[in-house]
C-alpha atoms as a PDB file:
ATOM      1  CA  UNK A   1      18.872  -6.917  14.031  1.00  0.00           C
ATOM      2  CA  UNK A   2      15.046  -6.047  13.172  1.00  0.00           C
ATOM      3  CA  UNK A   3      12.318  -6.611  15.186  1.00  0.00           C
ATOM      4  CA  UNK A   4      10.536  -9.823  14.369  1.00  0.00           C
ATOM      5  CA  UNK A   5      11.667  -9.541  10.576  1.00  0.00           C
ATOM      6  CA  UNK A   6      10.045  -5.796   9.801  1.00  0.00           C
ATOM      7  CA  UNK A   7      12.852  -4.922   7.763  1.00  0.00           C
ATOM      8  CA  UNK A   8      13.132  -2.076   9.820  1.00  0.00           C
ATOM      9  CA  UNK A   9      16.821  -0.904   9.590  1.00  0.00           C
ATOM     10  CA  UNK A  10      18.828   0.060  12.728  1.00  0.00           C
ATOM     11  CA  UNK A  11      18.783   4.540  12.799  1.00  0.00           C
ATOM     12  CA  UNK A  12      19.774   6.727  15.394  1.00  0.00           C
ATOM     13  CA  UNK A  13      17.026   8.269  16.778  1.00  0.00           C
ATOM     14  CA  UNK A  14      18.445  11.830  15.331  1.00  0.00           C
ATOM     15  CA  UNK A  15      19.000  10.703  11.450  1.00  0.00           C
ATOM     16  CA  UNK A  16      15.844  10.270  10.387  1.00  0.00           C
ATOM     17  CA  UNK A  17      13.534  13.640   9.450  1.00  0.00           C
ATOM     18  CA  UNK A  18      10.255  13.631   7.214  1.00  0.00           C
ATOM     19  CA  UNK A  19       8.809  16.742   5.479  1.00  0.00           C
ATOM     20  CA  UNK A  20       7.115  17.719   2.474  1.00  0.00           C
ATOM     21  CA  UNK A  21       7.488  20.938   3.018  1.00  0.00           C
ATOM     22  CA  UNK A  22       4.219  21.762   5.390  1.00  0.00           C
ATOM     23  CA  UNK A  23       5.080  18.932   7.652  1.00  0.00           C
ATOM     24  CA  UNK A  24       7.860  17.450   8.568  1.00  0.00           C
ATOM     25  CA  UNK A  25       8.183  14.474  11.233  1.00  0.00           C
ATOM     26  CA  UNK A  26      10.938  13.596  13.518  1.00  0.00           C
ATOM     27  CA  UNK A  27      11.508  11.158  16.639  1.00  0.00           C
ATOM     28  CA  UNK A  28      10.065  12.624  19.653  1.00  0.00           C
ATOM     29  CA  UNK A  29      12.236  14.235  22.322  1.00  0.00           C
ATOM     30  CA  UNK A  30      12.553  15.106  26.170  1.00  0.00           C
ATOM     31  CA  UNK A  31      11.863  18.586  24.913  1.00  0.00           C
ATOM     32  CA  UNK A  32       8.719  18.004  23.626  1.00  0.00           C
ATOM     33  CA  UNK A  33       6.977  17.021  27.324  1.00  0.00           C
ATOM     34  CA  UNK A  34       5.768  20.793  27.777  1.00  0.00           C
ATOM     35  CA  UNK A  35       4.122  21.136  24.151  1.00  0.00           C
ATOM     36  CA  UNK A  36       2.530  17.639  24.431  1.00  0.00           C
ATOM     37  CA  UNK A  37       0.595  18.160  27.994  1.00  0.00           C
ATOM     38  CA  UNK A  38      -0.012  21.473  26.700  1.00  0.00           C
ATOM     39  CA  UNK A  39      -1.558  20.216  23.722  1.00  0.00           C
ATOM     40  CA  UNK A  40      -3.235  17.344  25.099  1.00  0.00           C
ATOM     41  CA  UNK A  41      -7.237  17.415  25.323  1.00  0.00           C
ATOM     42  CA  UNK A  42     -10.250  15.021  26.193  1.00  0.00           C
ATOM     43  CA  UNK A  43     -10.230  13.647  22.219  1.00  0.00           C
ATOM     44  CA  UNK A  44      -6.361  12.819  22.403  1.00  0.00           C
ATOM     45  CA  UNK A  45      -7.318  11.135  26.030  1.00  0.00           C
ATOM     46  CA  UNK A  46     -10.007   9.075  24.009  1.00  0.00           C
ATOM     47  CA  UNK A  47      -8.800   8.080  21.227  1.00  0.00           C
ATOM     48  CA  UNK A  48      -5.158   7.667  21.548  1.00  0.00           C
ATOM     49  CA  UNK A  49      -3.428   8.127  24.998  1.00  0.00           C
ATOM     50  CA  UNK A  50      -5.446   5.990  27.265  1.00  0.00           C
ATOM     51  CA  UNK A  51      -5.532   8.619  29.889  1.00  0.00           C
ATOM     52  CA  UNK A  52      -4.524  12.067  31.097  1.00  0.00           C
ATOM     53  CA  UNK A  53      -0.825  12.558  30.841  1.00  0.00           C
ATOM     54  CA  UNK A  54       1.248  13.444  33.651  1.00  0.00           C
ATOM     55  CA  UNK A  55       5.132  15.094  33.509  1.00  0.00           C
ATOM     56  CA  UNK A  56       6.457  11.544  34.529  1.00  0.00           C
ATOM     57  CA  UNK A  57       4.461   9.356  32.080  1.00  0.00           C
ATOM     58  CA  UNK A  58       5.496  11.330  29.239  1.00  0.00           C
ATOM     59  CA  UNK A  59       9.026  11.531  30.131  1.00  0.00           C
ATOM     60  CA  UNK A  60       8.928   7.559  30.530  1.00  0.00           C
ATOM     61  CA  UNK A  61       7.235   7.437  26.900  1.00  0.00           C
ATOM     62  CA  UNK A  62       8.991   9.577  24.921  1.00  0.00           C
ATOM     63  CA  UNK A  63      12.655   7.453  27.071  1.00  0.00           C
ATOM     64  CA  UNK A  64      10.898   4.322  25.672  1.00  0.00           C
ATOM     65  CA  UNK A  65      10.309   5.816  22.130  1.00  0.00           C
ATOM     66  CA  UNK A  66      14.168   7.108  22.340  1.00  0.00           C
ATOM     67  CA  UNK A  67      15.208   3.209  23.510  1.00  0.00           C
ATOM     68  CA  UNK A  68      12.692   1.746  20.607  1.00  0.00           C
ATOM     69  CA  UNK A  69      14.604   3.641  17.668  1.00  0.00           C
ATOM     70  CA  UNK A  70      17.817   3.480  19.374  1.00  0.00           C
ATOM     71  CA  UNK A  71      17.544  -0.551  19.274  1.00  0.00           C
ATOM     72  CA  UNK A  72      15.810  -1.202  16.301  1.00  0.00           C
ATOM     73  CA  UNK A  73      12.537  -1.716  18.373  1.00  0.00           C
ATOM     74  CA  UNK A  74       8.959  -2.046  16.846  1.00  0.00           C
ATOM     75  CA  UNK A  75       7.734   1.109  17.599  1.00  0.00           C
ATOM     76  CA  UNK A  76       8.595   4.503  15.621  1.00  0.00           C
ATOM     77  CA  UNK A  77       7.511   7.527  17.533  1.00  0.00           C
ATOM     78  CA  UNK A  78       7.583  10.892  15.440  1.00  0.00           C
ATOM     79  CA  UNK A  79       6.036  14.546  16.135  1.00  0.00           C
ATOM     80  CA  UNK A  80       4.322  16.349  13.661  1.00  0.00           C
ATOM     81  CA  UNK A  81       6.329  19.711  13.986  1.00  0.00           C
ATOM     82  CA  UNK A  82       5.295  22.807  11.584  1.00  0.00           C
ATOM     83  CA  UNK A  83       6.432  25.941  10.684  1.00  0.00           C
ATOM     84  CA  UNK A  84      10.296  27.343  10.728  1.00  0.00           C
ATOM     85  CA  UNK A  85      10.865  26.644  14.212  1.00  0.00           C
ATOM     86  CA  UNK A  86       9.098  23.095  14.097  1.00  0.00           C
ATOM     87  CA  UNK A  87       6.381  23.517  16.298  1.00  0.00           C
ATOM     88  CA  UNK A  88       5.080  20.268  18.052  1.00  0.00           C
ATOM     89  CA  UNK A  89       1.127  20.135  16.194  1.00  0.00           C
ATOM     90  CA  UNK A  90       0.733  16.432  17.397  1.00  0.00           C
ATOM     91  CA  UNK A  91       2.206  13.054  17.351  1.00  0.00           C
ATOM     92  CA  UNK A  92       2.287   9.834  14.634  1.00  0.00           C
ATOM     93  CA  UNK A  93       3.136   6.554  15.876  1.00  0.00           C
ATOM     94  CA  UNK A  94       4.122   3.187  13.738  1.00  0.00           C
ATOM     95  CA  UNK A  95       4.044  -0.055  15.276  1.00  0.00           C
ATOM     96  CA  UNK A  96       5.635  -2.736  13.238  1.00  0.00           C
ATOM     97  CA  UNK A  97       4.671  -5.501  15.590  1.00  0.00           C
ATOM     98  CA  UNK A  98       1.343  -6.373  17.800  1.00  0.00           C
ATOM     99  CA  UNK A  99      -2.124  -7.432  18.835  1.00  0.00           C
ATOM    100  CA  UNK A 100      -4.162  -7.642  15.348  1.00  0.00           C
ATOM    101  CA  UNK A 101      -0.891  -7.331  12.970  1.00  0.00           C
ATOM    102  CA  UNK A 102       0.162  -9.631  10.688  1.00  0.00           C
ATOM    103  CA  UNK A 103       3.839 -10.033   8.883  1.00  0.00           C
ATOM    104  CA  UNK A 104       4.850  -7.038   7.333  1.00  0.00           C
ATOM    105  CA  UNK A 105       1.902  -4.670   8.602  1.00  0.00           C
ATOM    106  CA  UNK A 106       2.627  -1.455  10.110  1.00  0.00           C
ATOM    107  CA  UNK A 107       0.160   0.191  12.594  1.00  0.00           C
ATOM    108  CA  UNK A 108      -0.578   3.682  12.135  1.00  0.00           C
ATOM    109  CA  UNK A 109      -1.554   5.908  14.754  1.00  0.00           C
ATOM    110  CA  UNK A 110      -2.267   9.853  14.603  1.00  0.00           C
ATOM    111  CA  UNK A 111      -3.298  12.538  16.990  1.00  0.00           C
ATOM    112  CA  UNK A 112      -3.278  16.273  17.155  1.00  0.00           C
ATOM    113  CA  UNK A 113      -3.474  18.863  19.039  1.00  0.00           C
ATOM    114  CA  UNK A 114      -6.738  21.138  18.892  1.00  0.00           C
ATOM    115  CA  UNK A 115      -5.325  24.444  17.850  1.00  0.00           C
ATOM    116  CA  UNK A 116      -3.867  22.302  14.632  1.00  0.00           C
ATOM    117  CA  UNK A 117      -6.661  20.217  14.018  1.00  0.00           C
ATOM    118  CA  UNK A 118      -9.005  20.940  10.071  1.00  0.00           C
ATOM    119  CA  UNK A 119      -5.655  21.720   8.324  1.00  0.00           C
ATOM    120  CA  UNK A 120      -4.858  18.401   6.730  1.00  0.00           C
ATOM    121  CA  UNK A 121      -1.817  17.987   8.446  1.00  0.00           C
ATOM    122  CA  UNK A 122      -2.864  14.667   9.697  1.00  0.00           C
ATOM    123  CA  UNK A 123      -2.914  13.621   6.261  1.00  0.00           C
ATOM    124  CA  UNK A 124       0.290  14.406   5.313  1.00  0.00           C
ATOM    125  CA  UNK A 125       1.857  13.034   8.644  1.00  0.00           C
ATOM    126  CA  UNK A 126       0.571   9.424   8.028  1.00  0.00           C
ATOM    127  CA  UNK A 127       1.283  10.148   4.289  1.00  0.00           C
ATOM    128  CA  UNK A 128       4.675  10.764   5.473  1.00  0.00           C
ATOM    129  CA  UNK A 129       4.661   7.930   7.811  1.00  0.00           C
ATOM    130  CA  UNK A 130       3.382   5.534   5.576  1.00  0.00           C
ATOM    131  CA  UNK A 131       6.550   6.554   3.193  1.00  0.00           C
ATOM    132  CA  UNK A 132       8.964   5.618   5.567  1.00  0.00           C
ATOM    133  CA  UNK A 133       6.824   2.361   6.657  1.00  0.00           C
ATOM    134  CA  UNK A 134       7.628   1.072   2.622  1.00  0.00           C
ATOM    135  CA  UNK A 135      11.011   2.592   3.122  1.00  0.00           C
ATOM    136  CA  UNK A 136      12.015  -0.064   5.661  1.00  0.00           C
ATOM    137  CA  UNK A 137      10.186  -3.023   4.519  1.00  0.00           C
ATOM    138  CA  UNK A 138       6.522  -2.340   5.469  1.00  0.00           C
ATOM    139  CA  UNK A 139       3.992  -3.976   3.229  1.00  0.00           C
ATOM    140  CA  UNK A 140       0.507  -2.771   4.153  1.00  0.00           C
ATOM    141  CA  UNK A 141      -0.455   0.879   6.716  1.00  0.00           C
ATOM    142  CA  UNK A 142      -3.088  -0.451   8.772  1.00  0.00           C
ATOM    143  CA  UNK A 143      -5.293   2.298  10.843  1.00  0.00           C
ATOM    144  CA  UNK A 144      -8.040   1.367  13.097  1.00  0.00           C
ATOM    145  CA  UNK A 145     -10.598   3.558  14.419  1.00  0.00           C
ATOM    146  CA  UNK A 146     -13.381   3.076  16.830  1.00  0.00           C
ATOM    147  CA  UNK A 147     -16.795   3.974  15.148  1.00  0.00           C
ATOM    148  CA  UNK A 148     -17.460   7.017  17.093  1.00  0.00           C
ATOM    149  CA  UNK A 149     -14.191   8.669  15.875  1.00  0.00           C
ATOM    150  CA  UNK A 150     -15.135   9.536  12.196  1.00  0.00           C
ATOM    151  CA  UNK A 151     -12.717  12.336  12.304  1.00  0.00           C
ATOM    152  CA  UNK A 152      -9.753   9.727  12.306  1.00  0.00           C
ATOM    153  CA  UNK A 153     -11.593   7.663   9.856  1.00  0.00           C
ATOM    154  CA  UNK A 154     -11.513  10.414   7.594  1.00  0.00           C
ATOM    155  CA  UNK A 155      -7.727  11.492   8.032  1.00  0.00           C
ATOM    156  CA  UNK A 156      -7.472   7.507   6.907  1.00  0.00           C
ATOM    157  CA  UNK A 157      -9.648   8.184   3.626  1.00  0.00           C
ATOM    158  CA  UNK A 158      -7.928  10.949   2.632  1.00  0.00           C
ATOM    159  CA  UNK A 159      -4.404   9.588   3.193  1.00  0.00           C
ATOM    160  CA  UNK A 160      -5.550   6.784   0.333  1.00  0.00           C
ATOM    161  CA  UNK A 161      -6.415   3.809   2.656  1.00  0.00           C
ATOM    162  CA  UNK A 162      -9.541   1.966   2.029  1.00  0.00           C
ATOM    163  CA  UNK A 163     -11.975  -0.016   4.472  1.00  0.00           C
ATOM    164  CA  UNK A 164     -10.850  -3.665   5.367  1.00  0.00           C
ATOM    165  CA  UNK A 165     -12.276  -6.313   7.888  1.00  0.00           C
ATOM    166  CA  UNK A 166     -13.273  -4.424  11.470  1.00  0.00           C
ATOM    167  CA  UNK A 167     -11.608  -6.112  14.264  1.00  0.00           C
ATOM    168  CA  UNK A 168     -11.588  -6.482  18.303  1.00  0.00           C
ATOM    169  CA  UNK A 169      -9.335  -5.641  21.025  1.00  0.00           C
ATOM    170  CA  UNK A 170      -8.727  -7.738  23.811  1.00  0.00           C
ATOM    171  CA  UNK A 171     -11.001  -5.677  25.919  1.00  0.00           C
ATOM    172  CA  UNK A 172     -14.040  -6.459  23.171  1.00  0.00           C
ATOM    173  CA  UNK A 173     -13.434  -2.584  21.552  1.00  0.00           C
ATOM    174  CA  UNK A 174     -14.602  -2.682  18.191  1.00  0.00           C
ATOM    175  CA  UNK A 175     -12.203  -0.971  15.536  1.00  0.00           C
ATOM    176  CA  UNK A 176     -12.668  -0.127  12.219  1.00  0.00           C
ATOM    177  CA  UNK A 177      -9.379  -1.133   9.837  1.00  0.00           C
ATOM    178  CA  UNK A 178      -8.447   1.091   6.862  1.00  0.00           C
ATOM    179  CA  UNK A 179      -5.427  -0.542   4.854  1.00  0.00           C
ATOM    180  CA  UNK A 180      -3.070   0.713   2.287  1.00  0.00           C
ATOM    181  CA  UNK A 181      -1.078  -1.393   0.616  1.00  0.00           C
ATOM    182  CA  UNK A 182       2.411  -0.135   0.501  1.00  0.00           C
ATOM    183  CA  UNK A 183       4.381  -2.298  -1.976  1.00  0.00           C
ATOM    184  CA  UNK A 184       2.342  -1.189  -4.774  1.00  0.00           C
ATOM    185  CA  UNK A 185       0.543   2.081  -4.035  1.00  0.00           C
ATOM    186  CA  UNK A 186       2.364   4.955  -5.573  1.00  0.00           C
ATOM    187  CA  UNK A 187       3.690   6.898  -2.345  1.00  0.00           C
END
């Protein structure tokens, strides 16, 4: 079954592995908790977490992430891991399903860690992502940025999305959108 017709098939949560050869993506995993509080600073607390992680929240997300590929779920949880031994650089999320999406969009949400950050592996993690987004019936990558994160909003112009309509979150947050259309783009 696929969450409200995505066309996203039913993996286990350990088939499915992403690289180009610089960067490869896979679901996150219990053993990441350490690297990602590690990791985590006050830009990944802005812009993508919500808040300062804890052991226990973490745990609870990454069991939720495990559950949401597991049961065919809308969310897709990968790291970014690089080098031999797969280091955890960061995290990129998809979301085939919520507040601001339409039928056959496919959120896309990126963050990494400082020490990996000006290397253009953001890039290739949502150009990764966005791969496996067509892959299982995604038909547009949407990104959206607030205005004070032009870091983000680059990543987004560099992976090949352009600027579409801004929008607002329930709280009145004003986001930027960058789209990419996946059905026809050459991935």
């Amino acid at each position: 079954m696929t969450p409200r017709g995505s066309g996203v098939e039913n993996r286990g949560m350990h088939d499915v592995k992403l690289s180009d050869g610089v960067v490869t993506l896979s679901p996150l995993r219990l053993d990441d908790v350490r690297a990602h509080l590690a990791g985590e600073d006050e830009l990944l607390v802005r812009w993508l977490n919500g808040g300062p992680g804890t052991r226990e929240g973490v745990e609870a997300y990454i069991r939720h992430c495990r559950e949401q590929w597991d049961t065919a779920g809308p969310l897709r949880a990968f790291g970014i891991r690089v080098g031999v031994g797969g280091v955890l650089a960061g995290t990129v999320d998809l979301r085939f399903a919520g507040e601001g999406l339409a039928p056959g969009q496919v959120n896309v949400a990126y963050g990494l860690y400082p020490s990996w950050r000006g290397r253009g592996l953001a890039t290739r993690a949502v150009l990764l992502a966005s791969r496996y987004a067509a892959r299982v019936g995604g038909a547009q990558a949407v990104i959206q940025v607030e205005p004070e994160n032009p870091a983000s909003a680059a990543v987004a112009q560099r992976a090949g999305f352009t600027p579409g309509s801004p929008m607002h979150g329930k709280d009145g947050t004003r986001f930027d959108r960058y789209v990419r259309d996946l059905r026809t783009t050459a991935m």
